[in-house]
N, C-alpha and C. Protein backbone atom coordinates (compact mmCIF):
# COMPACT_ATOMS: atom_id res chain seq x y z
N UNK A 1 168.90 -76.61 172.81
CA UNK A 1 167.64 -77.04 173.34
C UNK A 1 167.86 -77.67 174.72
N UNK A 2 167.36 -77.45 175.61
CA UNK A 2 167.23 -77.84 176.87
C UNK A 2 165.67 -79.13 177.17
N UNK A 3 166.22 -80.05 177.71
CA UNK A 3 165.61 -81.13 177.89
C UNK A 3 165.94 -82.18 178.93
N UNK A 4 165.21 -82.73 179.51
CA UNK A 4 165.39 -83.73 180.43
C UNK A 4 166.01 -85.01 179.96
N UNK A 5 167.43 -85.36 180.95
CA UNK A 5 168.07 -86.42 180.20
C UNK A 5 167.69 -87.70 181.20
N UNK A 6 168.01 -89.43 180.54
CA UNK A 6 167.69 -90.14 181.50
C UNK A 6 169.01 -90.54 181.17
N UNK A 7 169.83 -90.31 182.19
CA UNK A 7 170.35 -90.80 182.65
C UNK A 7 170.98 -92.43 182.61
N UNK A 8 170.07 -92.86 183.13
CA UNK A 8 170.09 -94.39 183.38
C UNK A 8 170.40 -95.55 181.62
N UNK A 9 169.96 -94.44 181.07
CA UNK A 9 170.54 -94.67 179.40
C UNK A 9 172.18 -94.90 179.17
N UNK A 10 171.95 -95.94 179.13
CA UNK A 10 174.18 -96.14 178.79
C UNK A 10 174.47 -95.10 178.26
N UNK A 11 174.20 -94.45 176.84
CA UNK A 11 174.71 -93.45 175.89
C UNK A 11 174.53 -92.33 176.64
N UNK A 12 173.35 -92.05 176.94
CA UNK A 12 173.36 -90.88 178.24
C UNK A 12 174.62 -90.48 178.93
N UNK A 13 174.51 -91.72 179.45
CA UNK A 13 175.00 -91.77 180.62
C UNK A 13 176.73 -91.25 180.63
N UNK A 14 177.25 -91.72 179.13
CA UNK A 14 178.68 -91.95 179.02
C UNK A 14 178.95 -90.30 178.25
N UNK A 15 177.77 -89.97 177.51
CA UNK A 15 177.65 -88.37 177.34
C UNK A 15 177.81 -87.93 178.57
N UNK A 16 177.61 -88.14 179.86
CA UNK A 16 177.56 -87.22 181.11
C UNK A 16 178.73 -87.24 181.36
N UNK A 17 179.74 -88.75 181.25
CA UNK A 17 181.01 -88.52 181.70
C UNK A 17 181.94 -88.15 181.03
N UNK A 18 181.83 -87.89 179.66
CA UNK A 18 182.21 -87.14 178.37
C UNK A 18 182.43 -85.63 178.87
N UNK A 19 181.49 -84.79 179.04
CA UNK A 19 181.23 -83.77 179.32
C UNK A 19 182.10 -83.43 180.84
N UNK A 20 181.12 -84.21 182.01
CA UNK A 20 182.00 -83.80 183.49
C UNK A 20 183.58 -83.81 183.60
N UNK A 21 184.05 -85.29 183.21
CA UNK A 21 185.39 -85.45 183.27
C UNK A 21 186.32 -84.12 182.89
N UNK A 22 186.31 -83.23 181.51
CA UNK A 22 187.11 -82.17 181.48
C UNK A 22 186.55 -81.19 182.21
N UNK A 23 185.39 -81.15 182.42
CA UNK A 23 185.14 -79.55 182.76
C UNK A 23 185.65 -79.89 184.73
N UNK A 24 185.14 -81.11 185.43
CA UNK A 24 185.71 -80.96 186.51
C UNK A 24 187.19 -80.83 186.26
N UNK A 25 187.91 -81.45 185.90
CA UNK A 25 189.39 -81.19 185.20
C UNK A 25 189.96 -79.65 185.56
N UNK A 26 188.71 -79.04 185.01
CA UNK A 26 189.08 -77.54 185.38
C UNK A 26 189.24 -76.55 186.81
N UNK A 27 188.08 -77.18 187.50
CA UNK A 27 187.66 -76.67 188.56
C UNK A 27 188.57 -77.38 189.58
N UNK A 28 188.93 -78.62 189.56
CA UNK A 28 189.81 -79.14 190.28
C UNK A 28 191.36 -78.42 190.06
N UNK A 29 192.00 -77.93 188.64
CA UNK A 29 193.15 -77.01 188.72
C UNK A 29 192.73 -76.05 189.70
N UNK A 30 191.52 -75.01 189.40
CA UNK A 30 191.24 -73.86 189.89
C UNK A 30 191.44 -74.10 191.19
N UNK A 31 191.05 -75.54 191.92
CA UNK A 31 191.02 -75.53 193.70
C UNK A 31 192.45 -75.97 194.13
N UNK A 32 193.34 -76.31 193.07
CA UNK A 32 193.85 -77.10 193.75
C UNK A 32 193.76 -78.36 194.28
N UNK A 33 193.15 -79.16 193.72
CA UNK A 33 192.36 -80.21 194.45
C UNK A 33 191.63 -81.28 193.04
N UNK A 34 192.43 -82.27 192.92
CA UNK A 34 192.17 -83.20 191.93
C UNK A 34 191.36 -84.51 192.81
N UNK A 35 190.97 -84.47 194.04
CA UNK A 35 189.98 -85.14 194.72
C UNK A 35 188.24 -85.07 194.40
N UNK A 36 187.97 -84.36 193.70
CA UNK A 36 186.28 -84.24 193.17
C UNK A 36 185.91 -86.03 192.41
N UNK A 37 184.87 -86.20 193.58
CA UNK A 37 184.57 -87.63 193.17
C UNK A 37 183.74 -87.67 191.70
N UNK A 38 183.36 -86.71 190.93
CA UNK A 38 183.43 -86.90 189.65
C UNK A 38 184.58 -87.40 188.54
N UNK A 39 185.41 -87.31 188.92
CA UNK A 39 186.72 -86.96 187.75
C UNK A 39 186.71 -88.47 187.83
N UNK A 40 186.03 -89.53 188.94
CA UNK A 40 186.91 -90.94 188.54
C UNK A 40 185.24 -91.26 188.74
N UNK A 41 184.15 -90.93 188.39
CA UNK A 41 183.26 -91.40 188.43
C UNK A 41 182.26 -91.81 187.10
N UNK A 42 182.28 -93.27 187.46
CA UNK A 42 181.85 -94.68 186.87
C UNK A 42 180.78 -94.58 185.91
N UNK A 43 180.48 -95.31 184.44
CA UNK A 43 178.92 -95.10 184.08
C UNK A 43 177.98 -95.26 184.65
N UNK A 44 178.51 -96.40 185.48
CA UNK A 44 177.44 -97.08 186.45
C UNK A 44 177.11 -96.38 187.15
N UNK A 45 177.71 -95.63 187.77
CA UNK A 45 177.86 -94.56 189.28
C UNK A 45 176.54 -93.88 188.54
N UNK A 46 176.95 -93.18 187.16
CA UNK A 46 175.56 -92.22 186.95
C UNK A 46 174.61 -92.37 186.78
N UNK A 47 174.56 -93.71 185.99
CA UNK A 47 173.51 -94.52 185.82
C UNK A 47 172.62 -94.47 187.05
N UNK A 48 173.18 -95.14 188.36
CA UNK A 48 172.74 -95.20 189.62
C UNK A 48 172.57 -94.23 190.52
N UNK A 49 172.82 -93.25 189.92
CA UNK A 49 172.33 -91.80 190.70
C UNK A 49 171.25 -91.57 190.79
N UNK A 50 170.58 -90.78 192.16
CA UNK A 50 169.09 -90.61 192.34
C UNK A 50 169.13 -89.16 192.37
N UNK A 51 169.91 -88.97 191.01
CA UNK A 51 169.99 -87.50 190.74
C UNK A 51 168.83 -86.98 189.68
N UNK A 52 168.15 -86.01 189.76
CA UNK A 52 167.64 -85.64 188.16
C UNK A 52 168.99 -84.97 187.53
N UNK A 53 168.14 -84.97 185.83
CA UNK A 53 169.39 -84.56 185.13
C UNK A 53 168.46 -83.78 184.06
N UNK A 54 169.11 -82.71 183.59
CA UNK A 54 168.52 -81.78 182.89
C UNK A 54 169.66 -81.47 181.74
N UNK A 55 169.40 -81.23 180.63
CA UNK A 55 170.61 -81.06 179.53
C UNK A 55 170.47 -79.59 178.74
N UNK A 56 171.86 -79.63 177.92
CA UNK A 56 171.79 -78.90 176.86
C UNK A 56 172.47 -78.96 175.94
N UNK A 57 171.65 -79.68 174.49
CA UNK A 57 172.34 -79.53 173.55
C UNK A 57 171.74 -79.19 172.11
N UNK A 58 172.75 -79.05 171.30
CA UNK A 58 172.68 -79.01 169.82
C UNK A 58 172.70 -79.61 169.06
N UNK A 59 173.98 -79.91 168.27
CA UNK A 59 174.07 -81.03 167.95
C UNK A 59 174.25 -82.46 168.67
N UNK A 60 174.99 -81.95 169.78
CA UNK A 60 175.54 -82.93 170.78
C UNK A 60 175.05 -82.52 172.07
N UNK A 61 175.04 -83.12 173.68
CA UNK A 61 175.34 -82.88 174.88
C UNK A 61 176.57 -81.76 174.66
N UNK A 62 176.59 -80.67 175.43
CA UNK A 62 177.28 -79.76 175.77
C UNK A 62 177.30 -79.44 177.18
N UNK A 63 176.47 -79.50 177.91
CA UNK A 63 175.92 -79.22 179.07
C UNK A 63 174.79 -80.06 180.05
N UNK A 64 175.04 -80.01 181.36
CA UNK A 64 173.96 -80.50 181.97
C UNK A 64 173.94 -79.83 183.70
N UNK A 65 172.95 -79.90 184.21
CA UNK A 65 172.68 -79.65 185.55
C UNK A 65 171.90 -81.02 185.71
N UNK A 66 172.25 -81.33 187.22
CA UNK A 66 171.74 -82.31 187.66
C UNK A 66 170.91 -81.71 189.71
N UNK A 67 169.86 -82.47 189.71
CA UNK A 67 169.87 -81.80 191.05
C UNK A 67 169.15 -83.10 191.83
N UNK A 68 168.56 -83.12 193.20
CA UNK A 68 167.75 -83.72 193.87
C UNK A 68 166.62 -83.09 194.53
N UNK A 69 165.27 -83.28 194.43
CA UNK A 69 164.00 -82.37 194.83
C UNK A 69 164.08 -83.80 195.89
N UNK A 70 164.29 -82.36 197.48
CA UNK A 70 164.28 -82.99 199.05
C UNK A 70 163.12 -82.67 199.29
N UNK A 71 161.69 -82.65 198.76
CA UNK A 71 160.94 -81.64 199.79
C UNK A 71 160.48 -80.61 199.74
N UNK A 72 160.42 -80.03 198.60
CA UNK A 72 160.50 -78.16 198.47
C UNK A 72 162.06 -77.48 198.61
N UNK A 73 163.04 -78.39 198.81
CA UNK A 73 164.32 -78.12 198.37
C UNK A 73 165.16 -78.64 197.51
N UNK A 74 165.65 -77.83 196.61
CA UNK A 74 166.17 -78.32 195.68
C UNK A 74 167.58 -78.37 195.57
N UNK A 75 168.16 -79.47 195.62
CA UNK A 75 169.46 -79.25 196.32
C UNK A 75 170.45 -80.04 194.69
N UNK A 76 170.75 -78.53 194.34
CA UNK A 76 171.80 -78.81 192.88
C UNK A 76 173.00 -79.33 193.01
N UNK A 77 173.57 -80.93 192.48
CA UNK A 77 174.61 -81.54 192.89
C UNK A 77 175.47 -81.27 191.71
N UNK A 78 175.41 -80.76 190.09
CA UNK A 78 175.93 -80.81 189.14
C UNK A 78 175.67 -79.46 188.30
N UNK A 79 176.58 -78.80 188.01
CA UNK A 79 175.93 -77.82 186.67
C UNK A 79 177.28 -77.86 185.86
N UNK A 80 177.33 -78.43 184.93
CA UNK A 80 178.87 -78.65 183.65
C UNK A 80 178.62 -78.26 182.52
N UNK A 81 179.49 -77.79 182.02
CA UNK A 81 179.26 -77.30 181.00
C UNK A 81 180.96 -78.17 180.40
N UNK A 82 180.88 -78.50 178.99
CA UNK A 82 182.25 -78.99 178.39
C UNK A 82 183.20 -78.02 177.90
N UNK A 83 184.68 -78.06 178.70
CA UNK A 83 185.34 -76.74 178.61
C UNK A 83 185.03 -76.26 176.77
N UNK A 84 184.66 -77.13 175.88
CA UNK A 84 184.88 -76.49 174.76
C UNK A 84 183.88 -75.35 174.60
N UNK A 85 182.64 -75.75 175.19
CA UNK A 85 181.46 -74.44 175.24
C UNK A 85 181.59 -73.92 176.53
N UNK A 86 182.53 -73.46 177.12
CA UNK A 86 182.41 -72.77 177.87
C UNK A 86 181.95 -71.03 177.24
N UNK A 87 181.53 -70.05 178.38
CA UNK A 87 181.55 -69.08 177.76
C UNK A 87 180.17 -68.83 176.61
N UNK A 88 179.49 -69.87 176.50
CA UNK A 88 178.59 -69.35 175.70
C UNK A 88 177.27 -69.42 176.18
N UNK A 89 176.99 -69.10 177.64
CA UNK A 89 175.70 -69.05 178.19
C UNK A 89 174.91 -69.85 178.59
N UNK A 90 175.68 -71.15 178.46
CA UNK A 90 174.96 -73.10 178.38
C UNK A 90 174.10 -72.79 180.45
N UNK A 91 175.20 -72.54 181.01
CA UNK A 91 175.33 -72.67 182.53
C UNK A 91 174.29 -71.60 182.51
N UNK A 92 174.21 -70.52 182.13
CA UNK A 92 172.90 -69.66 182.49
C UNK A 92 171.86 -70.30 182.24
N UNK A 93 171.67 -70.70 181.01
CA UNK A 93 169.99 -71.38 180.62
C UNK A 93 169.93 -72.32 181.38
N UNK A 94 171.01 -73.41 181.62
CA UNK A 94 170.82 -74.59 182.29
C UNK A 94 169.95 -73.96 183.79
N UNK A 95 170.50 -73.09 184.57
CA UNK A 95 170.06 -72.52 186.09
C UNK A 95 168.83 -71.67 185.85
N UNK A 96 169.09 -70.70 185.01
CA UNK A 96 167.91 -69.81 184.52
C UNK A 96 166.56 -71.37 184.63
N UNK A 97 166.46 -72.19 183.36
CA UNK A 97 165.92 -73.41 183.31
C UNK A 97 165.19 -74.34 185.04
N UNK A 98 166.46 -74.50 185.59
CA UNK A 98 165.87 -75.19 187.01
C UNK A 98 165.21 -74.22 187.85
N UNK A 99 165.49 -72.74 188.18
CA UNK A 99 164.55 -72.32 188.89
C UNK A 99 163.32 -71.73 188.11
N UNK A 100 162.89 -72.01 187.20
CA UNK A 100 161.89 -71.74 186.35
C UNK A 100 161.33 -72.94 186.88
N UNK A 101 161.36 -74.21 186.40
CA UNK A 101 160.44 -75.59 186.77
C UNK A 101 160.08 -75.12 187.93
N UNK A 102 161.01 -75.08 188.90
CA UNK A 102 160.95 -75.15 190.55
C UNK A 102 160.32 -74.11 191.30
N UNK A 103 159.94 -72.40 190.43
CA UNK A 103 159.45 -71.53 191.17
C UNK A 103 159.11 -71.36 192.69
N UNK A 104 159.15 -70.73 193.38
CA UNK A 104 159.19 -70.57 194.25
C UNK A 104 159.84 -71.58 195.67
N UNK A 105 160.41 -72.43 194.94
CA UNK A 105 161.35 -73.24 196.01
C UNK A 105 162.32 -72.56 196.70
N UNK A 106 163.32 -73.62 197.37
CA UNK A 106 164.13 -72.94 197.99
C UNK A 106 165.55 -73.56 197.53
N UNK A 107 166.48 -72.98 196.71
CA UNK A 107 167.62 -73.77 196.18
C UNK A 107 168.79 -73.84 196.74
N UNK A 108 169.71 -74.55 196.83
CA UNK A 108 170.96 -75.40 197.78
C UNK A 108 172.15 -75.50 196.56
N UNK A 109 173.31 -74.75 196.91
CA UNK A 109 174.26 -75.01 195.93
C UNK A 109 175.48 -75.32 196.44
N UNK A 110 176.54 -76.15 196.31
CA UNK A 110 178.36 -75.77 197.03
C UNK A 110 178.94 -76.16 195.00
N UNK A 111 179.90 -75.18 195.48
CA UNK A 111 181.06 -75.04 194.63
C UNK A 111 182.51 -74.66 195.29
N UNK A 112 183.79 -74.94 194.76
CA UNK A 112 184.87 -75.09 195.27
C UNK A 112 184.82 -73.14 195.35
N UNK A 113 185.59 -73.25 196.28
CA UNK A 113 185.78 -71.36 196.80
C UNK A 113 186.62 -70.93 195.90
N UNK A 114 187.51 -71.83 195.35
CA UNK A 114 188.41 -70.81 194.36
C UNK A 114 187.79 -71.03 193.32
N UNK A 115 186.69 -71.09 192.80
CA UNK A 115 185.93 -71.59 191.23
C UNK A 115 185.37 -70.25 191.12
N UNK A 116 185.57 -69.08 191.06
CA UNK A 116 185.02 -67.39 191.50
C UNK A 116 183.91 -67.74 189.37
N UNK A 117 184.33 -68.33 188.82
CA UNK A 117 183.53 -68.38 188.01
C UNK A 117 182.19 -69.10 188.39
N UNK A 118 182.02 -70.18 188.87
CA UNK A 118 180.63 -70.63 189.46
C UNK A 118 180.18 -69.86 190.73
N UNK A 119 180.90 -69.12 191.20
CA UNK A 119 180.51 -68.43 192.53
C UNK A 119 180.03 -67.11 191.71
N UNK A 120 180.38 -66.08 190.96
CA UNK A 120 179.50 -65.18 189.99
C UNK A 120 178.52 -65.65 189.70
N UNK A 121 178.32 -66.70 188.67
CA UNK A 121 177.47 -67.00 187.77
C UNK A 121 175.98 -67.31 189.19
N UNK A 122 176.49 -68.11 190.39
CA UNK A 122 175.24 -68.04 191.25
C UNK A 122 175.00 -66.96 191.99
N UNK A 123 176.12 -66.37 192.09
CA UNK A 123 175.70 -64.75 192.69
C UNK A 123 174.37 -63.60 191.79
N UNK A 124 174.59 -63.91 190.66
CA UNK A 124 173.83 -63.22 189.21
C UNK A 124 173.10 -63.30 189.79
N UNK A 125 172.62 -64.77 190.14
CA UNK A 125 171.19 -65.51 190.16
C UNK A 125 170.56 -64.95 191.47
N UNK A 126 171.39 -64.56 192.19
CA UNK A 126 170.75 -64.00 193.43
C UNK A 126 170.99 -65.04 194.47
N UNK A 127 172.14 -66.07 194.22
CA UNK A 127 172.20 -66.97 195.73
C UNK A 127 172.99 -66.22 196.57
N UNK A 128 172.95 -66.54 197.69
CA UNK A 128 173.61 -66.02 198.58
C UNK A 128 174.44 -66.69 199.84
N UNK A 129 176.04 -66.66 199.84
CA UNK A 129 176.62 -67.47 200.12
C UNK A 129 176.37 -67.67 201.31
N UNK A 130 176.56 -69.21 202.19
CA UNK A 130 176.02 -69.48 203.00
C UNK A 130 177.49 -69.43 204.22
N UNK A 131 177.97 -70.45 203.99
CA UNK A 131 179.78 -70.87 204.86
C UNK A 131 180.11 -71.80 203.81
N UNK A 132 181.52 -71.93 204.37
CA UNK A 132 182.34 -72.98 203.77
C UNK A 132 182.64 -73.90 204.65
N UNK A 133 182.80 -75.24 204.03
CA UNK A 133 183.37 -76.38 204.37
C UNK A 133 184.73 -76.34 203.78
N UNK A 134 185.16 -77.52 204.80
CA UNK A 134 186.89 -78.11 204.20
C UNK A 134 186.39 -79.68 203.73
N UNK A 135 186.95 -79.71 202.63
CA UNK A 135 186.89 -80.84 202.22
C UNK A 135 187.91 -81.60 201.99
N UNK A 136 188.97 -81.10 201.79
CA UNK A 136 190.66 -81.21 202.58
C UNK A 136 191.01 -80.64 202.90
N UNK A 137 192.34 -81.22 203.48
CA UNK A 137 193.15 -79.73 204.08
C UNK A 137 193.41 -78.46 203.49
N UNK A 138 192.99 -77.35 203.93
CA UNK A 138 193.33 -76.33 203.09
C UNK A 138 192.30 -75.73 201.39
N UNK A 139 191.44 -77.08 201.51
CA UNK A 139 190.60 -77.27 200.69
C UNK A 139 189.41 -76.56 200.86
N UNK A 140 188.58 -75.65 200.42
CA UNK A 140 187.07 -75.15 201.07
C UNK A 140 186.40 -75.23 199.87
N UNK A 141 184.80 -75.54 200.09
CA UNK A 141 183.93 -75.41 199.15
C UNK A 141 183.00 -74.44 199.87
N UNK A 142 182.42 -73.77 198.95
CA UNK A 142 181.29 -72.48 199.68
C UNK A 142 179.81 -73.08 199.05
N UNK A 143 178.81 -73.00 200.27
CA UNK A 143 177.87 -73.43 200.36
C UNK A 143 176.70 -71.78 199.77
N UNK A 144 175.90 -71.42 198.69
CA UNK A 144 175.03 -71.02 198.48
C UNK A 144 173.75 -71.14 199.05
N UNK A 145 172.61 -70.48 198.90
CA UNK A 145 171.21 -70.58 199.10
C UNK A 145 170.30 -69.45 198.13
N UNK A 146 169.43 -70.25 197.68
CA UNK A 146 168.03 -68.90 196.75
C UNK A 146 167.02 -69.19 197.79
N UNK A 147 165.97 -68.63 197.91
CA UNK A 147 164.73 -68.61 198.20
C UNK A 147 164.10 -67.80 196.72
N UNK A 148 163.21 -68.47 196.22
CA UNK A 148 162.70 -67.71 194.84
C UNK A 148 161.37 -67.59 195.24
């Protein structure tokens, strides 16, 4: 079931870092790059985010996307899924899900360049890569865009 999480909820909140902590875990092997300010980030930190947060679970949190509405842009800072459900479609519904609310916006994504699994999964969707940044040396993240 997909549903809007608050965040600002301690239990929430410590479900979010439950979940992010391994799955960034992953994406940081994939880059090379154990610098992703998630992996050491705080309850408080999420708590205090002026992020929305959107979920998915079953029995438990399994998944979440998080984003910020700039304006008519929707600029997605989070989509995790917990390596244990990986693979079972969480990350589609979760995105499928945000550009449904958001119709016809215009959506904003970066993911690490060597993560070719989050770079598919937004390609599906029809984003289309924008440039890359360095975020360290040798480090690049690739910047997406939708218009829906």
């Amino acid at each position: 079931m997909i549903c809007k999480l608050n965040h600002r909820n301690e239990e929430t909140a410590e479900n979010i870092q439950r979940i992010q902590q391994p799955a960034y875990l992953v994406e940081a092997e994939l880059m090379g790059f154990h610098g992703i300010p998630q992996l050491t980030e705080s309850i408080e930190d999420i708590q205090n985010s002026g992020e929305s947060f959107i979920g998915f679970k079953e029995e438990k949190l399994k998944g979440f996307i998080s984003y910020v509405d700039e304006e008519g842009l929707i600029d997605i800072y989070r989509l995790v899924v917990h390596p244990d459900s990986f693979r079972q479609g969480i990350a589609k519904k979760l995105l499928a899900d945000l550009l449904m609310r958001y119709k016809g916006r215009k959506f904003i994504v970066s993911t690490g360049t060597a993560n070719e699994p989050a770079k598919n999964l937004y390609r599906s969707f029809g984003f289309i890569e924008q440039d890359e940044f360095e975020v360290s040396p040798g480090i690049t993240c690739t910047n997406f865009m939708k218009q829906s």
